[in-house]
Protein backbone atom coordinates (compact mmCIF):
# COMPACT_ATOMS: atom_id res chain seq x y z
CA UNK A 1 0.00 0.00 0.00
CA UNK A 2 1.93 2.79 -1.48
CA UNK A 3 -0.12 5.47 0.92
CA UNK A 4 0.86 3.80 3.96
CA UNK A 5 3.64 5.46 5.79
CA UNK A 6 4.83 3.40 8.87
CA UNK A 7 6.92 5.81 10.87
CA UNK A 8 8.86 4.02 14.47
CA UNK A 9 11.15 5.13 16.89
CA UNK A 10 12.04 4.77 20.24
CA UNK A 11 10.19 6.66 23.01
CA UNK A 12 10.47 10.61 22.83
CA UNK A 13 12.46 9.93 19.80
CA UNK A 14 10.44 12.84 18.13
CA UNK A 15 7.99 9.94 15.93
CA UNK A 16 5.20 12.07 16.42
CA UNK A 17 6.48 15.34 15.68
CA UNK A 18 7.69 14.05 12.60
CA UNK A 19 4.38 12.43 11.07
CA UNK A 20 2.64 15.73 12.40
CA UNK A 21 5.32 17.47 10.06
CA UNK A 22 4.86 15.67 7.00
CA UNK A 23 1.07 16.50 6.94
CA UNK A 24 1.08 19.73 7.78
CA UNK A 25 3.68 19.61 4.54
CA UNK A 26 1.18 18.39 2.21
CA UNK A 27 -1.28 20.81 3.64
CA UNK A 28 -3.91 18.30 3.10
CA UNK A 29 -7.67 17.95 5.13
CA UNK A 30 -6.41 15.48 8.02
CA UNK A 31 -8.22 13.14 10.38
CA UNK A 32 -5.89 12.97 13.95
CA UNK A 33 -6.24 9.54 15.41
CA UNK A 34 -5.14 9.26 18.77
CA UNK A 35 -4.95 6.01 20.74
CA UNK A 36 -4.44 7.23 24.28
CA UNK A 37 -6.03 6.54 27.71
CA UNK A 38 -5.87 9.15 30.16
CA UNK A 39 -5.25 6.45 32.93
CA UNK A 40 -3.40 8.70 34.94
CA UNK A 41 -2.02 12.82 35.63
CA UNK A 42 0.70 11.56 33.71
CA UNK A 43 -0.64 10.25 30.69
CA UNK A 44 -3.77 13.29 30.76
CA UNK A 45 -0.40 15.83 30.56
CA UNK A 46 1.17 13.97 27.88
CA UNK A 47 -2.32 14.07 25.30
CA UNK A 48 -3.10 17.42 26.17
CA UNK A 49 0.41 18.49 24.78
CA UNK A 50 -0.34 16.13 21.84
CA UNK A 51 -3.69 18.21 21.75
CA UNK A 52 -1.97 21.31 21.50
CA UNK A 53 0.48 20.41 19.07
CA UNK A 54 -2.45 19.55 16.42
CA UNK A 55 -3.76 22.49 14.16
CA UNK A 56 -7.26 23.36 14.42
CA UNK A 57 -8.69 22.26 11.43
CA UNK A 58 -7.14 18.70 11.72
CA UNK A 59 -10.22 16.24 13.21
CA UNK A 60 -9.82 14.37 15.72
CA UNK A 61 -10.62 11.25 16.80
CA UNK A 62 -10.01 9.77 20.17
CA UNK A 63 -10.55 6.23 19.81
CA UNK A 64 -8.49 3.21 22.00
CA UNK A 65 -9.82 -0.06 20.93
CA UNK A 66 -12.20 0.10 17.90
CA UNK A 67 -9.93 2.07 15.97
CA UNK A 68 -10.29 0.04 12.19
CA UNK A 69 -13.97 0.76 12.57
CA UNK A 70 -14.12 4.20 14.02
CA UNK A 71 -11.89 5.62 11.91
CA UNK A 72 -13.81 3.84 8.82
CA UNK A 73 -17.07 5.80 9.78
CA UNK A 74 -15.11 9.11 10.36
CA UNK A 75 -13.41 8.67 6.54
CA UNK A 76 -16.48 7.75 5.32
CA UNK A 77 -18.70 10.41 6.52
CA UNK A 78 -15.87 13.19 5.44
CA UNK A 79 -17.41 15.20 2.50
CA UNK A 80 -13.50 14.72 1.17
CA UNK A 81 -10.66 12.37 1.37
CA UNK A 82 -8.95 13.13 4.26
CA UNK A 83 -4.73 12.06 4.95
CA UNK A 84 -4.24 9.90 8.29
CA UNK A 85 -2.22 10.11 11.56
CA UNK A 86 -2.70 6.91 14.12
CA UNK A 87 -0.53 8.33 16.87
CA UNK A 88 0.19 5.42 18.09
CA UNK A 89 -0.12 1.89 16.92
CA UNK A 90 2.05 1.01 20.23
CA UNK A 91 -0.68 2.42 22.52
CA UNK A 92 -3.60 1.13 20.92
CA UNK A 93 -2.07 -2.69 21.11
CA UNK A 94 -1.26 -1.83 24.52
CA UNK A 95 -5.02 -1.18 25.12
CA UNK A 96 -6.10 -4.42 23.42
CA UNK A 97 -3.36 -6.62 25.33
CA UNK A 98 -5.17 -4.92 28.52
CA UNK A 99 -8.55 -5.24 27.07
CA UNK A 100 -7.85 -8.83 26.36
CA UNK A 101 -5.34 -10.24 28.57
CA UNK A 102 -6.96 -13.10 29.73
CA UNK A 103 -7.14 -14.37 27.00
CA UNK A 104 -4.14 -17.30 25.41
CA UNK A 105 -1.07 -15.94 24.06
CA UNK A 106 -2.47 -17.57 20.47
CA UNK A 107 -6.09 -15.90 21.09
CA UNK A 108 -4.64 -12.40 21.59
CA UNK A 109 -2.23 -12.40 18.55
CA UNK A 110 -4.85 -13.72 16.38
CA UNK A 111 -7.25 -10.83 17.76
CA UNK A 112 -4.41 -7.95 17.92
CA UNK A 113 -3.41 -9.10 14.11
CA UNK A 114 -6.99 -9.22 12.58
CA UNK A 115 -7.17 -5.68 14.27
CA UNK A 116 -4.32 -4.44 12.66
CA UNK A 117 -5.39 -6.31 9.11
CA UNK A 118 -8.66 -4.24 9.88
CA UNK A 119 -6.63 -1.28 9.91
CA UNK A 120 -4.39 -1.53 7.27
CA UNK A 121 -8.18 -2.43 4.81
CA UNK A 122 -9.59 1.28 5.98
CA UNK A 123 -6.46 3.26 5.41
CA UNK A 124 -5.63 1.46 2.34
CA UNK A 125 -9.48 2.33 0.60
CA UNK A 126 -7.74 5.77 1.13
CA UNK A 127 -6.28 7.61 -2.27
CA UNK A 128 -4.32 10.35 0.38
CA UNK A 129 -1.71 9.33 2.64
CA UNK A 130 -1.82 7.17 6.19
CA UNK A 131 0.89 7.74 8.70
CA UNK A 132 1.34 5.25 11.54
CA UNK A 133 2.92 5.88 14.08
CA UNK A 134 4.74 3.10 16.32
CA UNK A 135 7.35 2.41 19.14
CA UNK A 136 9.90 0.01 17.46
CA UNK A 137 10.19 -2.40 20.41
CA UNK A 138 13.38 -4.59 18.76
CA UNK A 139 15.54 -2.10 19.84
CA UNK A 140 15.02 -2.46 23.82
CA UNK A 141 15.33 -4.90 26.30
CA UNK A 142 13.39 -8.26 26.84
CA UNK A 143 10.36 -6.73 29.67
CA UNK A 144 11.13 -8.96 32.80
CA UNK A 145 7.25 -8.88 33.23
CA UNK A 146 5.65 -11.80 31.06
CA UNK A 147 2.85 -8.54 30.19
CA UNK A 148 5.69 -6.67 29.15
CA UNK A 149 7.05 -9.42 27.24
CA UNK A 150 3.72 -10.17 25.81
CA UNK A 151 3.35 -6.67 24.50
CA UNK A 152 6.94 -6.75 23.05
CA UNK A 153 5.53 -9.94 21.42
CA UNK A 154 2.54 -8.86 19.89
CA UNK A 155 3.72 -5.27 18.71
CA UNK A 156 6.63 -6.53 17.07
CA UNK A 157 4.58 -8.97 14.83
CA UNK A 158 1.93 -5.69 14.07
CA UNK A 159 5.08 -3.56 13.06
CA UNK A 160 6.61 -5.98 11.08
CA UNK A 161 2.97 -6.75 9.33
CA UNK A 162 2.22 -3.09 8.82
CA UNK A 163 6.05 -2.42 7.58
CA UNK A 164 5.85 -5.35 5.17
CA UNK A 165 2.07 -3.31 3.92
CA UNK A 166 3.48 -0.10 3.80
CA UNK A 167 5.18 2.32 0.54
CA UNK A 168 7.56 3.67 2.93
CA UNK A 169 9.44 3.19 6.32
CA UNK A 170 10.82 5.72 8.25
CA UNK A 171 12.78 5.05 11.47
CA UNK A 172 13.67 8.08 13.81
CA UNK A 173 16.13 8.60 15.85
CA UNK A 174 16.75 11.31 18.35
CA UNK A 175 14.30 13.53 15.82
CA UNK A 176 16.46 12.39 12.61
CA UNK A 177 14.24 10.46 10.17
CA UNK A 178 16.11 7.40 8.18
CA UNK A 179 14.38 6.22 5.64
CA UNK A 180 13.96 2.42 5.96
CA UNK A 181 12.40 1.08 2.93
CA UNK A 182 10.63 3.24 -0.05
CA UNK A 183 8.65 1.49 -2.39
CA UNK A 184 7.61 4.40 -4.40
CA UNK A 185 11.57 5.54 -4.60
CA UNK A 186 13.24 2.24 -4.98
């Protein structure tokens, strides 16, 4: 899917700025999805400075499970094609592992990757660009929690699925995008 634009990076590595960036580039009508729970002071700090980064006329939808289908009603009712942020793909698998985790190892991947399949079918209906944005977790540490391994797990099997779907990889580090792979430029 040549519109897909998977962008990772570690945490704070500056993933979101940089999607955020190349829309406001192309200066096209965008819908904002955002993934986050405001669980905590913490986390309600952290999306309101997300919130305040976005332009006005971006819409926004705040959506942590049902994201394929929300974000398929929100395209479809838009008078116009609209380009895509999901900021971040990290956070909303976090949500389903939590959602779900009671469920078998087997039973949650299959779940988490029909999700992202789900996903990758709405955005790529789209003629205008999707940007996804997601936490590469290959970088880090094995978690010494099993949930923490679990997560590691399942949202390195989503990246890699969504990396093999999309035009273009970008990996950032410390704010410096490095183009990964390109399909559209070789």
């Amino acid at each position: 899917m040549s519109n897909v634009h998977l962008i990772l990076g570690g945490i704070r590595s500056g993933k979101s700025a940089y999607a955020e960036k190349l829309v406001r580039e192309s200066d096209l009508p965008t819908i904002y999805a955002a993934t986050g729970l405001a669980v905590d002071a913490e986390m309600e700090e952290r999306i309101r400075r997300h919130r305040q980064r976005r332009p006005a006329d971006w819409v926004t939808l705040e959506e942590p499970l049902d994201l394929a289908k929300r974000l398929g009603e929100v395209l479809a009712a838009a008078s116009d094609p609209h380009a895509v942020i999901v900021d971040s793909i990290d956070t909303w698998v976090a949500n389903m592992l939590m959602e779900h985790e009671k469920k078998p190892e087997q039973g949650l991947e299959k779940i988490v990757s029909q999700a992202a399949e789900d996903l990758l079918d709405v955005v790529g209906r789209s003629p205008l660009p999707a940007f996804l944005v997601s936490s590469e977790v290959g970088l880090g540490l094995v978690a010494a929690e099993p949930l923490g391994r679990r997560f590691q797990d399942v949202l390195g099997l989503v990246n890699q699925r969504l990396a093999q779907s999309a035009g273009r990889v970008t990996l950032v580090v410390a704010g410096l995008p490095v183009v990964i792979k390109d399909s559209a430029g070789g």
